[in-house]
N, C-alpha and C. Protein backbone atom coordinates (compact mmCIF):
# COMPACT_ATOMS: atom_id res chain seq x y z
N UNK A 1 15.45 12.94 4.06
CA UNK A 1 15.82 11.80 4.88
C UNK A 1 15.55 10.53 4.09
N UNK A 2 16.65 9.84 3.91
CA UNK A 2 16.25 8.38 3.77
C UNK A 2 15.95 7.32 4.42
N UNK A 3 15.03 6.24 4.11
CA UNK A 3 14.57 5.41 5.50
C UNK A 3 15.44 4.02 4.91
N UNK A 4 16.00 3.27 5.95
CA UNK A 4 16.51 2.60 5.45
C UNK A 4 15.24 1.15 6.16
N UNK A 5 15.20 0.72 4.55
CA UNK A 5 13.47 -0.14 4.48
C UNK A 5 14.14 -1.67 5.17
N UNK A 6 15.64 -1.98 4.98
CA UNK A 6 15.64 -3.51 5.56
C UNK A 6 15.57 -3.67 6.48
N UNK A 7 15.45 -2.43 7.49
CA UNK A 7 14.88 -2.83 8.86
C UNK A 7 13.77 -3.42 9.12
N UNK A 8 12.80 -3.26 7.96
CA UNK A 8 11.36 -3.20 8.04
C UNK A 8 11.16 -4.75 6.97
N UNK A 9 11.79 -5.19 6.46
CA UNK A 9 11.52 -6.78 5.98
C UNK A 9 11.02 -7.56 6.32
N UNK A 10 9.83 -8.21 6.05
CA UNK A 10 8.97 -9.54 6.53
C UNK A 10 7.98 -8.55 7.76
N UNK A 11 7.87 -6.97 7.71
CA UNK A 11 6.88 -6.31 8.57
C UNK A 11 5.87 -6.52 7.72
N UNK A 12 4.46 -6.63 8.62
CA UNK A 12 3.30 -5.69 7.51
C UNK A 12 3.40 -4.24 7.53
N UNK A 13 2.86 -3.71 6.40
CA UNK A 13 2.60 -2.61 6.15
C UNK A 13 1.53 -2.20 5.76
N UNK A 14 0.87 -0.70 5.86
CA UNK A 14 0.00 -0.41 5.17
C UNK A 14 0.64 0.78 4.50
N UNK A 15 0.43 1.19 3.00
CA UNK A 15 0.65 2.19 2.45
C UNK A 15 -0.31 2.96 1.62
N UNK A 16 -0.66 4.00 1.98
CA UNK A 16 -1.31 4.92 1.40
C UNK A 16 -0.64 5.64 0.15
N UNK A 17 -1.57 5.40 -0.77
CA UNK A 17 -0.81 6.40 -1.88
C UNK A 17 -0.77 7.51 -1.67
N UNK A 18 0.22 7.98 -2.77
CA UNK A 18 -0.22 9.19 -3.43
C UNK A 18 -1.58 10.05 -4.09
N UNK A 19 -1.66 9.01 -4.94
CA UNK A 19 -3.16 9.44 -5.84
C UNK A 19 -3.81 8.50 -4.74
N UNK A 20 -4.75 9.18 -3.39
CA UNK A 20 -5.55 8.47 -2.53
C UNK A 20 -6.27 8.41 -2.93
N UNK A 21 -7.11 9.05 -4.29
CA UNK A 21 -8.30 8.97 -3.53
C UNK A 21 -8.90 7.96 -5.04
N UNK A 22 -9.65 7.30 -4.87
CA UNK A 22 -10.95 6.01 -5.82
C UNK A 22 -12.08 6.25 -5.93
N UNK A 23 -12.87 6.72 -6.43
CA UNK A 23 -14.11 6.91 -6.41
C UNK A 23 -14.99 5.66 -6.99
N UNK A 24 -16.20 5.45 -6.22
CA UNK A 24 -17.25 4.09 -6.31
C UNK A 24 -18.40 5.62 -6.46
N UNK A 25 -19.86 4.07 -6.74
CA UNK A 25 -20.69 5.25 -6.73
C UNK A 25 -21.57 4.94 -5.45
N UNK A 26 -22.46 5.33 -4.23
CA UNK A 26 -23.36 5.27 -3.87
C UNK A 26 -24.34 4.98 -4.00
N UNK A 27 -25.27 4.59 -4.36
CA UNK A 27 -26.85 3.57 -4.74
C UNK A 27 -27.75 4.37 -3.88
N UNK A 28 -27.64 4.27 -3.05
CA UNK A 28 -28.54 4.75 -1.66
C UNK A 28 -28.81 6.38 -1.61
N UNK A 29 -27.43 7.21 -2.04
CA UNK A 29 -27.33 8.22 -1.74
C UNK A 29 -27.34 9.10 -3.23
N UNK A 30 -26.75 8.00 -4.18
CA UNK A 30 -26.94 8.32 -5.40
C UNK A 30 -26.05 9.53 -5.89
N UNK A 31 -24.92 9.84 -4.95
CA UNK A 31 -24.20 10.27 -5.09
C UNK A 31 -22.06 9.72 -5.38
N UNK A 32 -21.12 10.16 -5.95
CA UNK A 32 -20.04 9.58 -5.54
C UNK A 32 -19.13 9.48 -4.45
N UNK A 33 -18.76 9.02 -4.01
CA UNK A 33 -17.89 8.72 -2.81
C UNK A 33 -16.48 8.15 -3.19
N UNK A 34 -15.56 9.30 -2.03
CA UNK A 34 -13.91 9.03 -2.41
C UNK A 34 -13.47 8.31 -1.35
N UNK A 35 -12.58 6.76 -1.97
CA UNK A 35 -12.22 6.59 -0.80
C UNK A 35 -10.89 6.49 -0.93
N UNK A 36 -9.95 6.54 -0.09
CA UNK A 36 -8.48 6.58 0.48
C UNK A 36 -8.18 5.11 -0.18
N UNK A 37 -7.17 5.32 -1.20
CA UNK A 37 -6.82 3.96 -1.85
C UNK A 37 -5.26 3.52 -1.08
N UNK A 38 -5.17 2.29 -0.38
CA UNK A 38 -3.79 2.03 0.06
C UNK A 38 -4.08 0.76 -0.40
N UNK A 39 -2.17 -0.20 0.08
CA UNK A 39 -1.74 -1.34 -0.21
C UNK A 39 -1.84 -1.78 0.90
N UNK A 40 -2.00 -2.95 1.48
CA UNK A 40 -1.48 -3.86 2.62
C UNK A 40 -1.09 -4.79 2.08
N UNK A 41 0.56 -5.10 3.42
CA UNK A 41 1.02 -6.69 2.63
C UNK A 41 2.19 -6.76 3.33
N UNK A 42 2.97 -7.86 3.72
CA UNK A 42 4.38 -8.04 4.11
C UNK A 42 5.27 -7.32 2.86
N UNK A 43 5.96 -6.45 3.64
CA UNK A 43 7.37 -5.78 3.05
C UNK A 43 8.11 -7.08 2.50
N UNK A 44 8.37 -7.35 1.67
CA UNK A 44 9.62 -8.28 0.99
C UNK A 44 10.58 -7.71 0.41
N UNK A 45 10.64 -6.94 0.09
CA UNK A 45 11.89 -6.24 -0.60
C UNK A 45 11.77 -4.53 -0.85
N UNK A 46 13.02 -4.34 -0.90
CA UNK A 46 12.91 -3.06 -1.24
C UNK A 46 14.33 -2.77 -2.37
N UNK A 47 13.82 -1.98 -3.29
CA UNK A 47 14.69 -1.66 -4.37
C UNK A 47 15.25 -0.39 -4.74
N UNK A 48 16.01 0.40 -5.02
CA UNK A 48 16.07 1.74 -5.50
C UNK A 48 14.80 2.56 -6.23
N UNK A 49 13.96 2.26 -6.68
CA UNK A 49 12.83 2.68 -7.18
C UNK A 49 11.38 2.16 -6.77
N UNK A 50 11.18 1.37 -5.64
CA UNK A 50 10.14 0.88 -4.94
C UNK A 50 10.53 -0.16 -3.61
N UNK A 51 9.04 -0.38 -3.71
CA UNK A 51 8.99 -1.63 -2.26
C UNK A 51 8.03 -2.28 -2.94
N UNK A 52 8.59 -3.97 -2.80
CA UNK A 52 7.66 -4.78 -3.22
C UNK A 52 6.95 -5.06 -1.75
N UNK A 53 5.46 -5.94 -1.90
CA UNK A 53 4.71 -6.15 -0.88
C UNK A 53 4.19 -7.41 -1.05
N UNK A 54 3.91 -8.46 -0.09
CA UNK A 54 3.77 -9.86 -0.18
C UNK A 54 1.77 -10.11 0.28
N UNK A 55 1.13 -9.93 -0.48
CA UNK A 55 -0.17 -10.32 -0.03
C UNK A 55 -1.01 -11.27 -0.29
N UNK A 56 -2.14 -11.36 0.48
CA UNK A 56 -3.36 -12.59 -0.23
C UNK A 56 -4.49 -12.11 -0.29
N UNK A 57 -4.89 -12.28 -1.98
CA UNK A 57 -6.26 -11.68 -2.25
C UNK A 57 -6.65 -12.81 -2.90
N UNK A 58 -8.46 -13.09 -2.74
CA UNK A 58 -9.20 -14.08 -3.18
C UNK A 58 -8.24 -15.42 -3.07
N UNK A 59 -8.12 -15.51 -2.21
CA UNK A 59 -7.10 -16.75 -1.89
C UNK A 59 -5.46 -17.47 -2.53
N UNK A 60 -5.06 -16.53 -3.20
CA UNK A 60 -4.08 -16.16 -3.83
C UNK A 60 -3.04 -15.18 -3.64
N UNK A 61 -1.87 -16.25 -2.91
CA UNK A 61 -0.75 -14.90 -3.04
C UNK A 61 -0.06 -14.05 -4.29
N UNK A 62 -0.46 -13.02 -3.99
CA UNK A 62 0.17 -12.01 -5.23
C UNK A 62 1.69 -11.00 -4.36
N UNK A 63 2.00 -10.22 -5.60
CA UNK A 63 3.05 -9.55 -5.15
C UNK A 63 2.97 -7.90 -5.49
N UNK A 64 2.84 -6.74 -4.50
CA UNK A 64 2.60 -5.92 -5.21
C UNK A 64 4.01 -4.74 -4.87
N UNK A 65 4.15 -4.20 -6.26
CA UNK A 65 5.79 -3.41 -6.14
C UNK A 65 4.96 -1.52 -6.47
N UNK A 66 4.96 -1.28 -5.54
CA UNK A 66 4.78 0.27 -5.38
C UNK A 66 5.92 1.47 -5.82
N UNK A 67 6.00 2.24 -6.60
CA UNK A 67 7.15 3.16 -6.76
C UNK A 67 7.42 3.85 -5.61
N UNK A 68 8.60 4.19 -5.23
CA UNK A 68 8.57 5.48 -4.09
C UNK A 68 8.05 6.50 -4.66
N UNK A 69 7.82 6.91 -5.71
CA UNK A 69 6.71 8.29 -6.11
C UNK A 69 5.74 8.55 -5.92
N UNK A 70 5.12 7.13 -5.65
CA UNK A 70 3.43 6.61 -5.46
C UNK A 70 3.24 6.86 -3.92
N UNK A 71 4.26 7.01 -2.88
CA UNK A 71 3.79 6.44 -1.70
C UNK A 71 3.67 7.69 -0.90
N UNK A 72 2.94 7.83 -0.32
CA UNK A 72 2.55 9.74 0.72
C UNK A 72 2.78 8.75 2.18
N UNK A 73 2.78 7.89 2.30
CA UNK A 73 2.46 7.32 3.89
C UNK A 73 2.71 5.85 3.99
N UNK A 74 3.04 5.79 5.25
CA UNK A 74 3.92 4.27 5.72
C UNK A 74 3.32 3.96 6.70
N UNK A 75 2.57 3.07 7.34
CA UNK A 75 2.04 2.49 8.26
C UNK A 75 3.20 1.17 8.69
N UNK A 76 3.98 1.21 9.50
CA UNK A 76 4.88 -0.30 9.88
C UNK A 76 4.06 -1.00 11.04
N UNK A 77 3.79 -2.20 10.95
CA UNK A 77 3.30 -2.64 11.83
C UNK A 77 4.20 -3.69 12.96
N UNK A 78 3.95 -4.03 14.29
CA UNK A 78 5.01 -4.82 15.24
C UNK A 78 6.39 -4.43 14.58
N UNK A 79 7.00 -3.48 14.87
CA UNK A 79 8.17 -2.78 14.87
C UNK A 79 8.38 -3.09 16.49
């Protein structure tokens, strides 16, 4: 199935990768811990080989373009 993404333009999203998982280390427990790596960000575009995403980190809008290979999961938000 294909999703057709311009329905979803100027939505937020959250996307979970593929490769979920990040590992940090614990201090306390002194052990490692995996956590679930995703994107959040307004959908702005979508291309034959990804979806770009419109966000603000450390007070700075950036732009982040995800492959469709990368993505296991779609969160659409106010649909």
């Amino acid at each position: 199935m294909k999703l057709d993404w311009k329905e979803y333009l100027q939505k937020m999203v959250n996307v979970t990768m593929l490769e979920n998982y990040g590992m940090t280390y614990d201090t306390k427990s002194q052990a490692p811990l995996y956590e679930i790596v995703f994107k959040t960000g307004k959908l702005i575009g979508e291309y034959e080989d990804g979806l770009l995403l419109e966000a603000t980190r450390e007070q700075q809008q950036i732009k982040i373009f995800i492959p469709h290979h990368s993505i296991k999961c779609v969160e659409i938000f106010n649909v």
